[in-house]
C-alpha atoms as a PDB file:
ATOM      1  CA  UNK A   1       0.000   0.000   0.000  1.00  0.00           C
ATOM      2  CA  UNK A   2       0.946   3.764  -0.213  1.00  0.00           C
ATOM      3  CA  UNK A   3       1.191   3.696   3.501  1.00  0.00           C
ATOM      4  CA  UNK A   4       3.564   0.923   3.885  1.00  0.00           C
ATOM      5  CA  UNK A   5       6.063   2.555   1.290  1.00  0.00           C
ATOM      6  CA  UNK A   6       6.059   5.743   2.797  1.00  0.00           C
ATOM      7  CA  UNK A   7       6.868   4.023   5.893  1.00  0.00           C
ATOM      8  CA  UNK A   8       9.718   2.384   4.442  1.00  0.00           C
ATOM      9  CA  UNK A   9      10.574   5.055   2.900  1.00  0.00           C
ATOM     10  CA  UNK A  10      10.778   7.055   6.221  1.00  0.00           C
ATOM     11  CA  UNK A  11      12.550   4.187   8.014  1.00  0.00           C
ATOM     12  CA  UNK A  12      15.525   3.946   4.933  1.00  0.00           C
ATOM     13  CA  UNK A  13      15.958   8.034   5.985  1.00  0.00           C
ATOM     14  CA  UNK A  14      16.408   6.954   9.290  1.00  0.00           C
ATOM     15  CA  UNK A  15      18.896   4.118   8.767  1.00  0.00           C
ATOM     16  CA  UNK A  16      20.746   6.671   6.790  1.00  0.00           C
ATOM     17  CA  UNK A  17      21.164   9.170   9.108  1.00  0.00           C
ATOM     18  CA  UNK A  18      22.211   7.426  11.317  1.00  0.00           C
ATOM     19  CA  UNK A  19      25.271   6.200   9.731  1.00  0.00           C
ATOM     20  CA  UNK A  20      25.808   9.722   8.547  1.00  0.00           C
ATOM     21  CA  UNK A  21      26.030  11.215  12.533  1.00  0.00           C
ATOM     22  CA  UNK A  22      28.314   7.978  12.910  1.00  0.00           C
ATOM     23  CA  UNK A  23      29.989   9.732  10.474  1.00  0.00           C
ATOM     24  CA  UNK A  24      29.986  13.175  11.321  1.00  0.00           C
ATOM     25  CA  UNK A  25      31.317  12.001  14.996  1.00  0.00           C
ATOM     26  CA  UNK A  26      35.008  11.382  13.428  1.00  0.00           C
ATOM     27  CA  UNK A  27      34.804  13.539  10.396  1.00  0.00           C
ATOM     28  CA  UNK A  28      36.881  16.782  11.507  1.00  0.00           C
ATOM     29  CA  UNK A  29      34.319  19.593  11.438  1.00  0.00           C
ATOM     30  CA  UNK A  30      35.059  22.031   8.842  1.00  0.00           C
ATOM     31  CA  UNK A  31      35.889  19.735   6.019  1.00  0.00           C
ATOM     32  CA  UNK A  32      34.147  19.516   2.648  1.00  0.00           C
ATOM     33  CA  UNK A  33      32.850  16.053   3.684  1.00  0.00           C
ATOM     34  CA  UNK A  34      31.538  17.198   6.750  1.00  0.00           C
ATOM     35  CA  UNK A  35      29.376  19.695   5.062  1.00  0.00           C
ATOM     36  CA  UNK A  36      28.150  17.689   2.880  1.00  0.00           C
ATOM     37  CA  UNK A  37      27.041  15.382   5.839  1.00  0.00           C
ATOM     38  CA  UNK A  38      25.568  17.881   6.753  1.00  0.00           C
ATOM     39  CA  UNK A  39      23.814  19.107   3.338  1.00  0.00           C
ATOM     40  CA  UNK A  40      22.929  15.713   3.452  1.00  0.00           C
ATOM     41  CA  UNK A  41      21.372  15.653   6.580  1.00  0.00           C
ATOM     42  CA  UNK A  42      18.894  18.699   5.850  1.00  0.00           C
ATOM     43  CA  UNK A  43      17.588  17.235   2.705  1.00  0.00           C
ATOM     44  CA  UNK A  44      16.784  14.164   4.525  1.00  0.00           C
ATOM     45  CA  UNK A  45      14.905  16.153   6.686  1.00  0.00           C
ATOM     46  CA  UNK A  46      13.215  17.871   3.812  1.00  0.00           C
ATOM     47  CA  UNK A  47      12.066  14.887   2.614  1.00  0.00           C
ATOM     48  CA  UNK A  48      10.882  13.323   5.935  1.00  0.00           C
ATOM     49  CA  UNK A  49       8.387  16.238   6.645  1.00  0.00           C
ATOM     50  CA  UNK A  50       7.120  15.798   2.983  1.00  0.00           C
ATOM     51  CA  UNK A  51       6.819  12.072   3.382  1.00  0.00           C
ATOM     52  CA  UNK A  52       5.067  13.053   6.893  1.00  0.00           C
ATOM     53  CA  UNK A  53       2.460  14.853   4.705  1.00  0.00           C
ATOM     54  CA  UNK A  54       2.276  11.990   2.152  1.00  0.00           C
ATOM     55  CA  UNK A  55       1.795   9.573   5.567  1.00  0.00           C
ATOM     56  CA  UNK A  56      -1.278  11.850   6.775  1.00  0.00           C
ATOM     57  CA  UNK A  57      -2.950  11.590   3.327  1.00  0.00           C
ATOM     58  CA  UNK A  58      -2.246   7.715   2.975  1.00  0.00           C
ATOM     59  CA  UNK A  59      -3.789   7.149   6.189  1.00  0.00           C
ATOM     60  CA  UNK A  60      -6.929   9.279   5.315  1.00  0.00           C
ATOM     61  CA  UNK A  61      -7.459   7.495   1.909  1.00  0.00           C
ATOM     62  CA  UNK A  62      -6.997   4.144   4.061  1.00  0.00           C
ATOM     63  CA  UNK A  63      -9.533   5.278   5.936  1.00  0.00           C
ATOM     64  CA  UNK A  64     -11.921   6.376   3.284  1.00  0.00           C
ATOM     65  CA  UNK A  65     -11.752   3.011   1.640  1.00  0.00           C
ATOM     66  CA  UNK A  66     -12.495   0.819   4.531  1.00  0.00           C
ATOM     67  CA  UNK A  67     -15.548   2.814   5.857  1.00  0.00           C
ATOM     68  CA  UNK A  68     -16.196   2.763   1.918  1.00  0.00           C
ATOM     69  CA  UNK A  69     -16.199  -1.018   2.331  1.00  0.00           C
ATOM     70  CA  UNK A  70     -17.720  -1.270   5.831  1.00  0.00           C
ATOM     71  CA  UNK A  71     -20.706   0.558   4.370  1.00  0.00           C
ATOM     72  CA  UNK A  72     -20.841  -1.728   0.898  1.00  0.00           C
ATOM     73  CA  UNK A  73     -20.877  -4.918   2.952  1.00  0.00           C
ATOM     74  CA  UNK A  74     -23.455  -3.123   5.692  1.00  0.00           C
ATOM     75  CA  UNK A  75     -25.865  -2.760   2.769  1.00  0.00           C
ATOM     76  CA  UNK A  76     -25.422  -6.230   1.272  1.00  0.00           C
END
C-alpha cells in the first residue's frame, strides 16, 4: 500500500542518518565532507516532513476506503 512505502521510505531516511552522525562524529568539522554530511542531513529532513504529509494523506485514503467497504458490505 501507499502507507507501507512511505513508511519504508521514512525508516531507509532513518537508517541513513544514522550512519551519517556515525559519520559526522570522526569527520573533523570544517571539512568539505563534513558539510556535505551535513547538506545531506537537511535534505533528509526535507524529505521526511514531505513524506510526513504523504503519511497523513495515505492514512486518510486508508480510511476512506475501509468505511467505503464497511458501508458496501453493511448494505449487502
Amino acid at each position: 500500500t501507499a502507507r507501507r512505502e512511505i513508511e519504508q521510505s521514512v525508516a531507509a531516511i532513518y537508517r541513513e542518518q544514522e550512519r551519517i552522525r556515525a559519520n559526522l562524529e570522526v569527520v573533523e568539522s570544517g571539512t568539505p565532507l563534513h558539510r556535505r554530511y551535513i547538506d545531506t542531513l537537511t535534505a533528509q529532513e526535507d524529505e521526511l516532513e514531505r513524506l510526513a504529509t504523504r503519511l497523513v494523506r495515505a492514512q486518510a485514503d486508508e480510511r476512506a476506503a475501509r468505511d467505503a467497504l464497511t458501508r458496501y458490505l453493511d448494505g449487502l
